[in-house]
N, C-alpha and C. Protein backbone atom coordinates (compact mmCIF):
# COMPACT_ATOMS: atom_id res chain seq x y z
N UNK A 1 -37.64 -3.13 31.83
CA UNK A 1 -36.87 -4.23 31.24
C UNK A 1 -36.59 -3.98 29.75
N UNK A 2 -37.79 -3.84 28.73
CA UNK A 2 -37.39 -3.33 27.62
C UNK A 2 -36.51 -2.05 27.41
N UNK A 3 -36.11 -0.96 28.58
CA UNK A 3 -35.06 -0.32 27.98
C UNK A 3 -33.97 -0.92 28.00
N UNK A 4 -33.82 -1.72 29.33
CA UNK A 4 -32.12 -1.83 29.72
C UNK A 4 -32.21 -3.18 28.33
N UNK A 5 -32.94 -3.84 27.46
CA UNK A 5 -32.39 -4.85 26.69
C UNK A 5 -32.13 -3.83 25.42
N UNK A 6 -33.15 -2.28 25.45
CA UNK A 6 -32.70 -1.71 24.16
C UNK A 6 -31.63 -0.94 24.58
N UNK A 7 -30.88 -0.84 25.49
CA UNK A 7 -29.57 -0.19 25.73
C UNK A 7 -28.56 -0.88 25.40
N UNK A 8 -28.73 -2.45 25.92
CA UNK A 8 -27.71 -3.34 25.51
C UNK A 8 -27.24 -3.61 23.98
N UNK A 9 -28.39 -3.68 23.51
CA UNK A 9 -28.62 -3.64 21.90
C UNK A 9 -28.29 -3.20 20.87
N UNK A 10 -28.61 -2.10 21.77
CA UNK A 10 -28.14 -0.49 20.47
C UNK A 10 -26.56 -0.36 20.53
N UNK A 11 -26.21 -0.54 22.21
CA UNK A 11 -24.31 -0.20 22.96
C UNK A 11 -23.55 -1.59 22.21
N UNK A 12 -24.14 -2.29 22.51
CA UNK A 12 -23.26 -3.81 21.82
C UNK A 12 -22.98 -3.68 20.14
N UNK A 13 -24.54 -3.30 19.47
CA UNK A 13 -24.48 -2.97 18.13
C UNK A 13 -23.48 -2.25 17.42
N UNK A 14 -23.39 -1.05 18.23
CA UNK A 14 -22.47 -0.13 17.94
C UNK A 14 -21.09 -0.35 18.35
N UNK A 15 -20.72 -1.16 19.41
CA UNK A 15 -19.80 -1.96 19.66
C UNK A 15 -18.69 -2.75 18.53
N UNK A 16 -19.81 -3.70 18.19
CA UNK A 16 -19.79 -4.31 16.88
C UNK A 16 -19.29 -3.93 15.90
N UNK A 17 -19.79 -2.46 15.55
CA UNK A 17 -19.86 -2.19 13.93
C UNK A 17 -17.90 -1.30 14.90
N UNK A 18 -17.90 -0.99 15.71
CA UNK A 18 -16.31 -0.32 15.81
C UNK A 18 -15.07 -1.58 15.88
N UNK A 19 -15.99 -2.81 16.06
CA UNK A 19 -14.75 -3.77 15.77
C UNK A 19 -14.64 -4.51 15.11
N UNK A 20 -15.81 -4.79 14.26
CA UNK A 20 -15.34 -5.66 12.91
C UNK A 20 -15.15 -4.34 11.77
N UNK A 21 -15.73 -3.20 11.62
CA UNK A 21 -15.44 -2.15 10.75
C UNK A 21 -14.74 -1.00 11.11
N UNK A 22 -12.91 -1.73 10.70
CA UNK A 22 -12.30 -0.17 11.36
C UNK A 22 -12.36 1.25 10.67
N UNK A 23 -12.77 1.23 9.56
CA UNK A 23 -13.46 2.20 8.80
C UNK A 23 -14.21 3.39 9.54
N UNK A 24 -15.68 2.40 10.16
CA UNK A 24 -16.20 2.65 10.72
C UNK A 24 -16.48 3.07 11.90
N UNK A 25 -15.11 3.04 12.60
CA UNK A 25 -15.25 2.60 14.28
C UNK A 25 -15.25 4.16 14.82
N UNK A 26 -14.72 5.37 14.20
CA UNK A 26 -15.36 6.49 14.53
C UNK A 26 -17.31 6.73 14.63
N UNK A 27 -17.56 6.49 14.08
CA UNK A 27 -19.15 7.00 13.97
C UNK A 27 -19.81 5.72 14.81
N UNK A 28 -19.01 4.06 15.10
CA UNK A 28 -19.51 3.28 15.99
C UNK A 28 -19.60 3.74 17.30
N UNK A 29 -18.37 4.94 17.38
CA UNK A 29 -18.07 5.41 18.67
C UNK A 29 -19.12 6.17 18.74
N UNK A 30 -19.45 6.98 18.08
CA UNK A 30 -20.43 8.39 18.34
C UNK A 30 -21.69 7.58 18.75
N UNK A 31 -22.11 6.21 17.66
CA UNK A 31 -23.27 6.25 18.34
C UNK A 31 -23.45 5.07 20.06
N UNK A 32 -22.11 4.63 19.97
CA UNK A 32 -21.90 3.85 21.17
C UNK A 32 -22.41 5.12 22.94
N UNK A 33 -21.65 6.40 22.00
CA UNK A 33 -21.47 7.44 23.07
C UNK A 33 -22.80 8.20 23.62
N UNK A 34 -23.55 7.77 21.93
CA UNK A 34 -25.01 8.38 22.00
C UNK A 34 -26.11 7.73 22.93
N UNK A 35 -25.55 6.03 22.58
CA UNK A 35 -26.32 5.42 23.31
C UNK A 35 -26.15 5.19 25.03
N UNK A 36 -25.04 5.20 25.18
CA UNK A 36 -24.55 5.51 26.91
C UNK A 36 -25.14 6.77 27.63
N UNK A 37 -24.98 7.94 26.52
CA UNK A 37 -25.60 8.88 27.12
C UNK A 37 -27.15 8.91 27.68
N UNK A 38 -27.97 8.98 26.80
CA UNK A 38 -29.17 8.12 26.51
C UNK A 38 -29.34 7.34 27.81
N UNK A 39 -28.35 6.83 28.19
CA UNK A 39 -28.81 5.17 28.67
C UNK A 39 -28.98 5.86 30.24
N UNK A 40 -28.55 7.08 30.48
CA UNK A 40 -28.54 7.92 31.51
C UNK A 40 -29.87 7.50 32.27
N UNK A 41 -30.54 8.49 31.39
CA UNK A 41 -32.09 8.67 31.72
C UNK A 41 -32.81 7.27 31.22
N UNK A 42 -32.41 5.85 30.71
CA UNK A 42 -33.49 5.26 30.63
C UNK A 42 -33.44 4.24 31.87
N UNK A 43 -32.15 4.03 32.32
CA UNK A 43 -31.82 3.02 33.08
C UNK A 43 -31.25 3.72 34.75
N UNK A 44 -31.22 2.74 35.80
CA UNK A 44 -30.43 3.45 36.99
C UNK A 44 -28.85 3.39 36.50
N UNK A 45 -27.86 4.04 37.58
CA UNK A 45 -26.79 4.50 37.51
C UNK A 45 -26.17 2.76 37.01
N UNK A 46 -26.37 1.85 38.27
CA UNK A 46 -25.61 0.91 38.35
C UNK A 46 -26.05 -0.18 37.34
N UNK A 47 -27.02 0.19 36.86
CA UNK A 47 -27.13 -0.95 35.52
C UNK A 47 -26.25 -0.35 34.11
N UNK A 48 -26.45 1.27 33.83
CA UNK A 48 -25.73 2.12 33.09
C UNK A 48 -24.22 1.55 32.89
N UNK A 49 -23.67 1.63 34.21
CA UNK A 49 -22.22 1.29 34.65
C UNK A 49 -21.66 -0.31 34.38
N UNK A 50 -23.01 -0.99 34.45
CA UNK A 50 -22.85 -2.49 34.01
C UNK A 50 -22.90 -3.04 32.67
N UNK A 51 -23.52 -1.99 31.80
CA UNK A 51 -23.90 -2.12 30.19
C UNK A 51 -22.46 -1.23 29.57
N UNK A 52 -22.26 -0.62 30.26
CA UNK A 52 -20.87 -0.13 29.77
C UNK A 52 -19.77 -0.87 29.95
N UNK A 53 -19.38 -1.22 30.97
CA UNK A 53 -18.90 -2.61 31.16
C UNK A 53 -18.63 -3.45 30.72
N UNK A 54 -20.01 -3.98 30.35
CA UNK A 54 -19.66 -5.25 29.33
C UNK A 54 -19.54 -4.80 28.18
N UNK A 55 -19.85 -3.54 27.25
CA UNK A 55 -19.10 -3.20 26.08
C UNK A 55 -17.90 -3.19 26.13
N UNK A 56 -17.01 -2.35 27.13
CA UNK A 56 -15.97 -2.51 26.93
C UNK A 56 -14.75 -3.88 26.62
N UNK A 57 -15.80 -5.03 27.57
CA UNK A 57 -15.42 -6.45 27.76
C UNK A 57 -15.55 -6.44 25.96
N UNK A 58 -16.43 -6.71 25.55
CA UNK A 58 -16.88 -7.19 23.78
C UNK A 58 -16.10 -6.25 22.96
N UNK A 59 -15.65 -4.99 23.18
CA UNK A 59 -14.48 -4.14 22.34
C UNK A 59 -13.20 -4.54 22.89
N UNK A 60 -12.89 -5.61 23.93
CA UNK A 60 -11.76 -5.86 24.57
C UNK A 60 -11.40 -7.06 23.60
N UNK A 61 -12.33 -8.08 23.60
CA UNK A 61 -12.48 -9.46 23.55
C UNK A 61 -12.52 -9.49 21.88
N UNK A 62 -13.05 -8.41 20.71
CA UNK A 62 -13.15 -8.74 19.74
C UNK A 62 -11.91 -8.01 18.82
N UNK A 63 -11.41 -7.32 19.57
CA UNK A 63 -10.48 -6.49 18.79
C UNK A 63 -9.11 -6.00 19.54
N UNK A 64 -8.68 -6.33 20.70
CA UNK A 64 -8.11 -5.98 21.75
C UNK A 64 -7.74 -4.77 22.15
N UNK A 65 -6.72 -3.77 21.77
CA UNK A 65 -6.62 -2.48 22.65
C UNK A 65 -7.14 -2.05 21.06
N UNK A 66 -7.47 -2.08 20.02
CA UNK A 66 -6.89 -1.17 18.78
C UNK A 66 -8.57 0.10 18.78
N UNK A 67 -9.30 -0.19 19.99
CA UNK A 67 -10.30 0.74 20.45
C UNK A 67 -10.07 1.64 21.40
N UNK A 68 -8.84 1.45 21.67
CA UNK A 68 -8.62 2.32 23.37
C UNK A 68 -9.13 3.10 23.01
N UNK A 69 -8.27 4.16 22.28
CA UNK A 69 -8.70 5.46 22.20
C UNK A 69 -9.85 5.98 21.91
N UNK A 70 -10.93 5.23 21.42
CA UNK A 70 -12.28 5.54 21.26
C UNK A 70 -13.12 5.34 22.99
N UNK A 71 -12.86 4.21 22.97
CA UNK A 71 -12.80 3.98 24.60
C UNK A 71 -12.64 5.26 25.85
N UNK A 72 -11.54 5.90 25.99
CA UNK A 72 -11.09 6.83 26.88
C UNK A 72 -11.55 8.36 26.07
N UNK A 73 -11.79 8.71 24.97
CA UNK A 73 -12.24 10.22 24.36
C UNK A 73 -13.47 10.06 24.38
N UNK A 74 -14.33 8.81 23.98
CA UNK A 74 -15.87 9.18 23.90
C UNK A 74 -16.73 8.46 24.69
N UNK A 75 -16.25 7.19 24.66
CA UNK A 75 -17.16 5.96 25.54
C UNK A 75 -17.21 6.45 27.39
N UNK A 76 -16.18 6.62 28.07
CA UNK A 76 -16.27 6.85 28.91
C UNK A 76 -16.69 7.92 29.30
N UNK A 77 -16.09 9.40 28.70
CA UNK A 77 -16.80 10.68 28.41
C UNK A 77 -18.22 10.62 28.51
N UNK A 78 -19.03 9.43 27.21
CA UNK A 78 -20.51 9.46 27.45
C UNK A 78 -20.77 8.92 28.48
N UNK A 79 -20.34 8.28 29.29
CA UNK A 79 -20.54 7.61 30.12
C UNK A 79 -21.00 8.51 31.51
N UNK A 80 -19.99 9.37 31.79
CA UNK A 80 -19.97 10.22 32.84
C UNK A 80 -21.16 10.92 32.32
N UNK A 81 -21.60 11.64 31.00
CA UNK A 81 -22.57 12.47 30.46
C UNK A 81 -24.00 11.81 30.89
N UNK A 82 -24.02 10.40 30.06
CA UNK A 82 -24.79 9.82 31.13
C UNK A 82 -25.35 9.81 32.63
N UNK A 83 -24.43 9.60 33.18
CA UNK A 83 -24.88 9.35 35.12
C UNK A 83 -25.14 10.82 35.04
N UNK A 84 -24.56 11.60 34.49
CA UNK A 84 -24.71 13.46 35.49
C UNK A 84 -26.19 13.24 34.70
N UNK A 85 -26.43 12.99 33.39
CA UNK A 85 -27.87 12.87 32.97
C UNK A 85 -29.43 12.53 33.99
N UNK A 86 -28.94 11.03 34.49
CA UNK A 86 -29.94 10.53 34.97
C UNK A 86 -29.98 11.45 36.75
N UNK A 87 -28.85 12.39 36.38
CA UNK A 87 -28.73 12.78 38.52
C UNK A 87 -29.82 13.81 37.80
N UNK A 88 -30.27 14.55 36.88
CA UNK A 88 -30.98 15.61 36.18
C UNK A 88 -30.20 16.64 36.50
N UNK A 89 -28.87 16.86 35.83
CA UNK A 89 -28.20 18.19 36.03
C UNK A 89 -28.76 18.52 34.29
N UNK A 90 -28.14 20.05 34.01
CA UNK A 90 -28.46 20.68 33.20
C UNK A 90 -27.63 20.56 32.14
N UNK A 91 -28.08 20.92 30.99
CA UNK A 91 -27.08 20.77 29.53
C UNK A 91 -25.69 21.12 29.67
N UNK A 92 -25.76 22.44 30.10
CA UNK A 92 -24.05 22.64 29.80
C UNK A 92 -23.26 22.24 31.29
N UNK A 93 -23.89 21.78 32.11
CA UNK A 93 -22.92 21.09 33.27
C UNK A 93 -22.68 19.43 33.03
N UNK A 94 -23.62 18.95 32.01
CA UNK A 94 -23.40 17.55 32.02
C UNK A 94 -22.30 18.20 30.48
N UNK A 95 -22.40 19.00 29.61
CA UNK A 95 -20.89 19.28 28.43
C UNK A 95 -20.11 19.61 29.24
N UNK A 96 -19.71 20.36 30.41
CA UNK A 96 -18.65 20.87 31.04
C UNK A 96 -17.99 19.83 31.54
N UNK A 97 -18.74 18.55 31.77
CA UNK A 97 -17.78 17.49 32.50
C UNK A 97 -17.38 16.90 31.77
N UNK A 98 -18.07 16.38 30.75
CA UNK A 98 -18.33 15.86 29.47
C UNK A 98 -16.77 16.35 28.99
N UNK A 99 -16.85 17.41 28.54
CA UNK A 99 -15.40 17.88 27.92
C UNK A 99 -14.22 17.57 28.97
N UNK A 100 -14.17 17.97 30.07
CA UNK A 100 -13.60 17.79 31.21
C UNK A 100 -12.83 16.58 31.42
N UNK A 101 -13.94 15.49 31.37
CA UNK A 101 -13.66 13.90 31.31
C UNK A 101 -12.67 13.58 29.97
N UNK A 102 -13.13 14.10 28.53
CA UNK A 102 -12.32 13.23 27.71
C UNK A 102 -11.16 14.14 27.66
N UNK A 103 -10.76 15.41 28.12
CA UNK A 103 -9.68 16.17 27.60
C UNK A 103 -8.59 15.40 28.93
N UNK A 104 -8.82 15.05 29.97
CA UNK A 104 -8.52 14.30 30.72
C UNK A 104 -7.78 12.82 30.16
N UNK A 105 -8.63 11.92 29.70
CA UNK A 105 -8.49 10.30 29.73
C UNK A 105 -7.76 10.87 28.03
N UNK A 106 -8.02 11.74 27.64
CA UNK A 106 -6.86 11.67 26.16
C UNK A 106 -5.42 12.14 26.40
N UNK A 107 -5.59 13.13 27.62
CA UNK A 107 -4.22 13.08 28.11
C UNK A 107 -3.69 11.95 28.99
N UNK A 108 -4.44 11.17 29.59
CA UNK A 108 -3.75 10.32 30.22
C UNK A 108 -3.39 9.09 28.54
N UNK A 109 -4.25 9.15 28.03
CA UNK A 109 -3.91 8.29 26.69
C UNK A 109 -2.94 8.34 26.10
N UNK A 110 -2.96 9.40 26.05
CA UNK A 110 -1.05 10.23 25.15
C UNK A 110 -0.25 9.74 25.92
N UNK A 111 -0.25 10.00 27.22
CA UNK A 111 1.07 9.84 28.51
C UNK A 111 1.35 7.99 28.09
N UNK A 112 0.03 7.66 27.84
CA UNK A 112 0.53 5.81 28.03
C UNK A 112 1.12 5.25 26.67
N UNK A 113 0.20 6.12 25.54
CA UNK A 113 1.02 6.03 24.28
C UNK A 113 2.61 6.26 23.82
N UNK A 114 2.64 7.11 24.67
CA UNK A 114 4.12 7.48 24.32
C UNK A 114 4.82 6.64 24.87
N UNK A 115 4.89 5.43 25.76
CA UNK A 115 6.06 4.64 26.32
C UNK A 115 5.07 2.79 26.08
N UNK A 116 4.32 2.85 24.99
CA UNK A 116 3.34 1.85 24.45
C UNK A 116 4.33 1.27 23.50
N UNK A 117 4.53 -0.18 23.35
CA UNK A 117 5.76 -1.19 22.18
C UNK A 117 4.67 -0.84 21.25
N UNK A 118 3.07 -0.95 21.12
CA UNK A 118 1.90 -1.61 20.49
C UNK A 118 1.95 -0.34 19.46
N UNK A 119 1.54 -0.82 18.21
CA UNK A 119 1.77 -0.11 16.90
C UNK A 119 0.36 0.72 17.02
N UNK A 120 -0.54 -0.32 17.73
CA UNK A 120 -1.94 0.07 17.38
C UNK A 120 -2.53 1.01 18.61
N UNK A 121 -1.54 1.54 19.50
CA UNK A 121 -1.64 1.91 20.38
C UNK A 121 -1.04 3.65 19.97
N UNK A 122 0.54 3.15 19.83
CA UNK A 122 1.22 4.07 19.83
C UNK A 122 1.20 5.24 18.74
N UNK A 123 1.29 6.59 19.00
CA UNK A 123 1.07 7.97 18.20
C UNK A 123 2.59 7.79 17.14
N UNK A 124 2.65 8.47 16.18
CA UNK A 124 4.02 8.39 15.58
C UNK A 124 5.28 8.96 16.55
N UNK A 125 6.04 8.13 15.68
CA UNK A 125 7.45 9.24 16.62
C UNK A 125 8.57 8.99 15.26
N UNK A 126 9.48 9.80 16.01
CA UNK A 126 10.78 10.04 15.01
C UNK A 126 10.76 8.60 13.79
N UNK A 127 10.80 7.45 13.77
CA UNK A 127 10.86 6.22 13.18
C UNK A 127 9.36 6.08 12.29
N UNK A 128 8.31 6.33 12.72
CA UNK A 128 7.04 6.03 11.86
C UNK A 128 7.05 7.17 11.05
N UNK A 129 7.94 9.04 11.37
CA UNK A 129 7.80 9.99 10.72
C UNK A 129 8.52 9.75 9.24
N UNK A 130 10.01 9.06 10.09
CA UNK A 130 11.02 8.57 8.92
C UNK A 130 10.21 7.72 7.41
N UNK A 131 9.72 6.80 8.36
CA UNK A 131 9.11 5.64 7.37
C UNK A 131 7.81 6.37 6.16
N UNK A 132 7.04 7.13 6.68
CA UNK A 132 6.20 8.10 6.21
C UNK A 132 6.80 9.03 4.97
N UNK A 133 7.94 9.40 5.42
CA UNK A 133 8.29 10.38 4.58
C UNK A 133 9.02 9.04 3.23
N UNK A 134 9.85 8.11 3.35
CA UNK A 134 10.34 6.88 2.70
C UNK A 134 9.45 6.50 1.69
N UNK A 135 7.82 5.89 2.26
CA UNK A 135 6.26 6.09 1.77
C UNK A 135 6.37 6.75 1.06
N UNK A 136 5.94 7.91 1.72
CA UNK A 136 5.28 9.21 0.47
C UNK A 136 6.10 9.65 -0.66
N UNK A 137 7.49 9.67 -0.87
CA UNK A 137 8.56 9.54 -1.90
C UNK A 137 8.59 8.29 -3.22
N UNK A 138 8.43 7.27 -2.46
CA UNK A 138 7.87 5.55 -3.00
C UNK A 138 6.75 5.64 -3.73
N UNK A 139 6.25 6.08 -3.12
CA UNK A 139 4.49 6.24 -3.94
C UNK A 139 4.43 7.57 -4.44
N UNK A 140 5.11 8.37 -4.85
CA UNK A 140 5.24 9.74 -5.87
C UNK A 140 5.85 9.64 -6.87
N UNK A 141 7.20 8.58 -6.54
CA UNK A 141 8.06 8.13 -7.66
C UNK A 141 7.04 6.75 -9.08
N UNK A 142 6.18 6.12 -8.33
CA UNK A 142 5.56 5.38 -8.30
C UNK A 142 4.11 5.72 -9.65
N UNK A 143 4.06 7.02 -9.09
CA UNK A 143 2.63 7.66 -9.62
C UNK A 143 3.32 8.70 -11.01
N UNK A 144 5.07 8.95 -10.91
CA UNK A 144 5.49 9.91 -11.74
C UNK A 144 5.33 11.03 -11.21
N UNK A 145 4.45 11.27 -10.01
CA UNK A 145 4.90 12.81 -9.37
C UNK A 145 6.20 13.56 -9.36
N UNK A 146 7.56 12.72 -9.21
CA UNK A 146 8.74 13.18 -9.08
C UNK A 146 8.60 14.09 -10.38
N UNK A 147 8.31 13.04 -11.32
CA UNK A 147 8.85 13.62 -12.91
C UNK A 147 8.43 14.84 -12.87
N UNK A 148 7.27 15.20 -12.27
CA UNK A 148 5.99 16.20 -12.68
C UNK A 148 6.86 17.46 -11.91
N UNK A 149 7.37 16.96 -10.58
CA UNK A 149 7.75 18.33 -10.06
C UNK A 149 9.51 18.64 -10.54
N UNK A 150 9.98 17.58 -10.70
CA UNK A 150 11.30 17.62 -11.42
C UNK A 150 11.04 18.82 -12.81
N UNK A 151 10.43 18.40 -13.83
CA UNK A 151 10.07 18.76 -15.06
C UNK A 151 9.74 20.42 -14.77
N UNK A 152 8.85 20.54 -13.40
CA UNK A 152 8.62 22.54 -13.17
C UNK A 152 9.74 22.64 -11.91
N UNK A 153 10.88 22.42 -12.42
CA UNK A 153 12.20 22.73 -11.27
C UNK A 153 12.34 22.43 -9.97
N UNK A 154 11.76 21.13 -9.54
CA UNK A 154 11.94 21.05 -8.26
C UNK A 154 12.98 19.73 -7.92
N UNK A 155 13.68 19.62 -7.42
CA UNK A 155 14.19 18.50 -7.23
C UNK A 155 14.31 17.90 -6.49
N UNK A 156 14.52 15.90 -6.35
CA UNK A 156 14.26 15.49 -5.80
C UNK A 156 14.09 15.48 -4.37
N UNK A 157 15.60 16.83 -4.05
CA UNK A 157 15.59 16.59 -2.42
C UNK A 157 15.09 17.96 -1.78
N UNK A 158 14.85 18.88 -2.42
CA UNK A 158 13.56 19.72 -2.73
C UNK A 158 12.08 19.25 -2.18
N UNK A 159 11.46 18.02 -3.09
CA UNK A 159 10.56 17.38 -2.77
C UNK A 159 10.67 16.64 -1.30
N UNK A 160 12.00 16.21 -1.09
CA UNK A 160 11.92 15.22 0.05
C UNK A 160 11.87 15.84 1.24
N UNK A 161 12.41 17.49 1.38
CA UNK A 161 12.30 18.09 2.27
C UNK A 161 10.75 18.92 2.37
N UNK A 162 10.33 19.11 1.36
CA UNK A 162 9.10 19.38 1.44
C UNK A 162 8.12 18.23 2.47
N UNK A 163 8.23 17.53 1.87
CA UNK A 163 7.91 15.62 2.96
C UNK A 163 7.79 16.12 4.25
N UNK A 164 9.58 16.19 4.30
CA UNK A 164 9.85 16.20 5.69
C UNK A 164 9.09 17.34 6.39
N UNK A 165 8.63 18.30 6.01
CA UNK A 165 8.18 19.55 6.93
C UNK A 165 6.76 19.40 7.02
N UNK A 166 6.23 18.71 5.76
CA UNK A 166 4.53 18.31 5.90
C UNK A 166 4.79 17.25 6.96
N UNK A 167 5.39 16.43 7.23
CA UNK A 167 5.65 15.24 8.17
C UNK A 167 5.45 16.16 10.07
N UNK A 168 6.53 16.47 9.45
CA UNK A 168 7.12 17.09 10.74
C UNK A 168 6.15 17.97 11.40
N UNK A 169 5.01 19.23 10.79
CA UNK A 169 4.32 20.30 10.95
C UNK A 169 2.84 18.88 11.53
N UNK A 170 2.40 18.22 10.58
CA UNK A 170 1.36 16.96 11.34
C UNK A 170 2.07 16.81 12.67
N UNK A 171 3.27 15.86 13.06
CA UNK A 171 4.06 15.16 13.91
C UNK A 171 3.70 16.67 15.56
N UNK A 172 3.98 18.03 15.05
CA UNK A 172 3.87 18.54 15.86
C UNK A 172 2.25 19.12 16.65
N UNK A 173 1.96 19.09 15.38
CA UNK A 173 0.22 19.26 15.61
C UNK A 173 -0.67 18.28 15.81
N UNK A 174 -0.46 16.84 16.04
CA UNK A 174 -1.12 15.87 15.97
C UNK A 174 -2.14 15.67 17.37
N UNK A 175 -1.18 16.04 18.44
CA UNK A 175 -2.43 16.52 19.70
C UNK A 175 -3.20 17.14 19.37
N UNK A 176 -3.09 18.60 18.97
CA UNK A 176 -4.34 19.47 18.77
C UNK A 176 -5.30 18.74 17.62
N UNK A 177 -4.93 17.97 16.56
CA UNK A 177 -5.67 17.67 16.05
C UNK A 177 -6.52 16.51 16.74
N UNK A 178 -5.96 15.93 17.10
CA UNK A 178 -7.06 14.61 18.54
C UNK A 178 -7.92 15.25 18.88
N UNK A 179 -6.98 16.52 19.89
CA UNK A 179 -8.24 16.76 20.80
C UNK A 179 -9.41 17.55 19.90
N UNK A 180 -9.13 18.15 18.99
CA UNK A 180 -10.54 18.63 18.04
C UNK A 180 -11.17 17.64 17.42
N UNK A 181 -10.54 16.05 17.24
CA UNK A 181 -11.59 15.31 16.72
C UNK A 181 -12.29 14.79 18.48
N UNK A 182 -11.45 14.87 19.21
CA UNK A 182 -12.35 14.39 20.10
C UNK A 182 -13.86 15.16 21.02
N UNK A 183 -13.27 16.50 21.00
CA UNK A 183 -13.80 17.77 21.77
C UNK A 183 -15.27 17.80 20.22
N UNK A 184 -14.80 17.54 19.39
CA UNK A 184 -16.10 17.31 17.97
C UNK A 184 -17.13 16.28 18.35
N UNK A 185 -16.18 14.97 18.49
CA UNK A 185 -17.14 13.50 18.59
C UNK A 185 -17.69 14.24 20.03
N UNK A 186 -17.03 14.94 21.42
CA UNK A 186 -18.74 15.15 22.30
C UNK A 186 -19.41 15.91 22.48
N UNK A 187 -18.81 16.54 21.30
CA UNK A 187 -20.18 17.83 21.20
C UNK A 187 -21.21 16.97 20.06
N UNK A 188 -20.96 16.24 19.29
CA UNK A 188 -21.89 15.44 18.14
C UNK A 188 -22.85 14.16 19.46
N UNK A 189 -21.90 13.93 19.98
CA UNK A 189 -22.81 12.97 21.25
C UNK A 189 -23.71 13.24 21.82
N UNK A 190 -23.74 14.86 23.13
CA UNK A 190 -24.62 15.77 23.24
C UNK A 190 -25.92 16.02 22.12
N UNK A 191 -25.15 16.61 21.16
CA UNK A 191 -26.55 17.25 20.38
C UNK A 191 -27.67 16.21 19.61
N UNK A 192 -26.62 15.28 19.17
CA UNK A 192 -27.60 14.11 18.13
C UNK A 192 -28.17 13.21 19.70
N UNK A 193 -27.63 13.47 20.88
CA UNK A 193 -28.36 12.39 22.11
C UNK A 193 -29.52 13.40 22.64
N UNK A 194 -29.62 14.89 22.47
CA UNK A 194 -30.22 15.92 22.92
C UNK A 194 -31.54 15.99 21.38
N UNK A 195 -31.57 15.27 20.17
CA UNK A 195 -32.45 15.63 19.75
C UNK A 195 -33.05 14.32 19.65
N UNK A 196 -32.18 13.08 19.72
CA UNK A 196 -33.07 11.41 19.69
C UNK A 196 -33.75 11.81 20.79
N UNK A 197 -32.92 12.04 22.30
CA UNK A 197 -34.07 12.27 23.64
C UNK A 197 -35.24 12.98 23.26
N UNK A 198 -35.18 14.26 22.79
CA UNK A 198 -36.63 14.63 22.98
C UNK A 198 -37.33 14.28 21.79
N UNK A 199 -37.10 13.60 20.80
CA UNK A 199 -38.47 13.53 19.80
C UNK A 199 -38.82 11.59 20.77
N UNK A 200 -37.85 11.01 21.35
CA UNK A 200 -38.19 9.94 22.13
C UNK A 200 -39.16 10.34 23.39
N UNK A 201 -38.86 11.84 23.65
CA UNK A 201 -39.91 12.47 24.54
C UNK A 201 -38.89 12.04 25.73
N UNK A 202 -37.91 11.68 26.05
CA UNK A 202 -37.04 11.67 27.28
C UNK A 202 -36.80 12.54 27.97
């Protein structure tokens, strides 16, 4: 009984800190992911599956989708890491699924993002690149940057195309960069859940 209330505890906690602190809601995830994993070996499958559950309900209910994506790259990821945990498979078959699972639910994430109205949902596209580059011109003109690169020969539309290609070079790389923050957050899940377990003696 005292694990499954310190599973709830720790998963809700961390819950918490990813939806009132969006700052924060990366490292809420890691340790949300840490604690699911974890929750493998302290609890059975179907209580595991029920504490996850209702996190997702309390990241649903306090913040609405603006967690998905933490949700589908790490939460569920730990989740699966979890159950293969408590079946007692081995380290790199519970990472092989582990990776497996979120390179999966981030592609299905992308697929739903891309035809998503929701700001807090959706990845940039042609219109948020536009607005970005509008931004970053606004706030250079703003700071006197123009002057600075005007003054060593650059000019304005010089600068603006410069924008546009830093815009554009992110815009094209922005998957690969996901999936390395995500393929990061479960390898950080694994190892920091692989050294709490054993000094917990799990």
């Amino acid at each position: 009984m005292a694990r499954i209330i310190s599973l709830l505890l720790t998963s809700s906690g961390a819950c918490l800190v990813m939806s009132l602190f969006p700052s924060l809601a990366w490292l809420g995830g890691i340790a949300w992911g840490i604690a699911l994993f974890l929750g493998g070996q302290a609890v059975d499958r179907r209580l595991l599956v029920s504490v996850a559950g209702s996190n997702v309900l309390l990241l649903f209910g306090l913040s609405g989708n603006s967690n998905l994506f933490l949700i589908m790259s790490i939460g569920l990821p730990a989740l699966v890491m979890g159950l293969l945990l408590g079946e007692g498979r081995d380290f790199y078959e519970i990472q092989k699924w582990g990776v497996l699972a979120a390179v999966l639910l981030v592609v299905l994430y992308w697929s739903m993002a891309q035809y998503s109205d929701d700001p807090r949902v959706r990845f940039w596209d042609q219109t948020q690149m536009e607005e970005y580059v509008a931004e970053s011109l606004k706030t250079s003109q703003d700071m006197g940057m123009v002057e600075v690169y005007m003054q060593q020969g650059l000019s304005r539309e010089e600068l603006e195309q410069d924008i546009v290609l830093a815009a554009r070079w992110l815009y094209m790389h922005l998957p690969a960069l996901y999936m390395i923050n995500v393929l990061f957050g479960i390898w950080l899940v694994l190892r920091l859940g692989a050294i709490i377990g054993s000094r917990r003696g799990l």
